[in-house]
Protein backbone atom coordinates (compact mmCIF):
# COMPACT_ATOMS: atom_id res chain seq x y z
CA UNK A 1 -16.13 -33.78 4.40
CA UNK A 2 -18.12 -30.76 5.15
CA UNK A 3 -22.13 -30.86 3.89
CA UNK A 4 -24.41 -27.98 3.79
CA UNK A 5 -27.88 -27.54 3.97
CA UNK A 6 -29.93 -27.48 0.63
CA UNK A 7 -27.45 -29.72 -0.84
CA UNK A 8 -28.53 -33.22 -2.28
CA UNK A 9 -26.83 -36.23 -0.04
CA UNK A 10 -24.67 -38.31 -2.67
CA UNK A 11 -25.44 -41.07 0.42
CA UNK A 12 -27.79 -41.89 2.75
CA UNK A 13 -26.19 -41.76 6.51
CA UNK A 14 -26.36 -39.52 9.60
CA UNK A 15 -25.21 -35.98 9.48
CA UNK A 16 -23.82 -33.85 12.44
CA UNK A 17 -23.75 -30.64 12.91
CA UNK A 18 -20.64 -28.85 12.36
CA UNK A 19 -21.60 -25.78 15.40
CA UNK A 20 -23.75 -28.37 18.15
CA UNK A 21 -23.17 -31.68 16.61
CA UNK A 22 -26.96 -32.30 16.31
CA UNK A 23 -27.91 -35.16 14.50
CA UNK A 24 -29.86 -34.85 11.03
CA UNK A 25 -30.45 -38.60 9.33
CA UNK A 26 -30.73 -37.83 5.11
CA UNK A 27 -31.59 -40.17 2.74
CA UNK A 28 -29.49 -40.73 -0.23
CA UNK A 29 -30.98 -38.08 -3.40
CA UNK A 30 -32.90 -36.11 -0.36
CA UNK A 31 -31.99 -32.47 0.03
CA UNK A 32 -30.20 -31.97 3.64
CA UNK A 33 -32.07 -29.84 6.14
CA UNK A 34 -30.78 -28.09 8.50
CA UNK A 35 -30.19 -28.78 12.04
CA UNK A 36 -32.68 -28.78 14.59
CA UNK A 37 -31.30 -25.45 15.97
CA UNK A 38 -30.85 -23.86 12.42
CA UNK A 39 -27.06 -24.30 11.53
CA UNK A 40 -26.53 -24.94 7.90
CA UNK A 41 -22.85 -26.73 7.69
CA UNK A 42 -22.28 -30.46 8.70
CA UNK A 43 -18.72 -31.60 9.47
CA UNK A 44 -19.29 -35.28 10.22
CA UNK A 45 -21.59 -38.15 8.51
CA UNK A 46 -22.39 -41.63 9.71
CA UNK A 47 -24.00 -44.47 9.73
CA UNK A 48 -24.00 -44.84 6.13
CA UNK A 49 -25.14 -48.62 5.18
CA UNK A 50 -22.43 -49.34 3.08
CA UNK A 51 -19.74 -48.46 5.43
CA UNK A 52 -19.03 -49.41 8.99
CA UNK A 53 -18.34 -46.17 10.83
């Protein structure tokens, strides 16, 4: 699964930075910002309350 900023999270859950793994939480509908040190692509999300992982 690979996010990337501006898009709208289909879920709400944790995303991590695909370049420095930074976290960025996003609710579900919310746009998804970019990461604290300006990447735009997310390879990894969650914490997402419907799943366990």
């Amino acid at each position: 699964m690979t996010a990337k900023a501006g898009e709208k999270a289909q879920k709400t859950g944790d995303f991590y930075c695909a370049s420095c793994s930074e976290k960025v939480h996003v609710e579900e509908g919310d746009k998804i910002p970019t990461c604290p040190n300006g990447h735009k692509e997310f390879g990894t999300r969650r914490n997402e309350p419907d799943n366990k992982s």
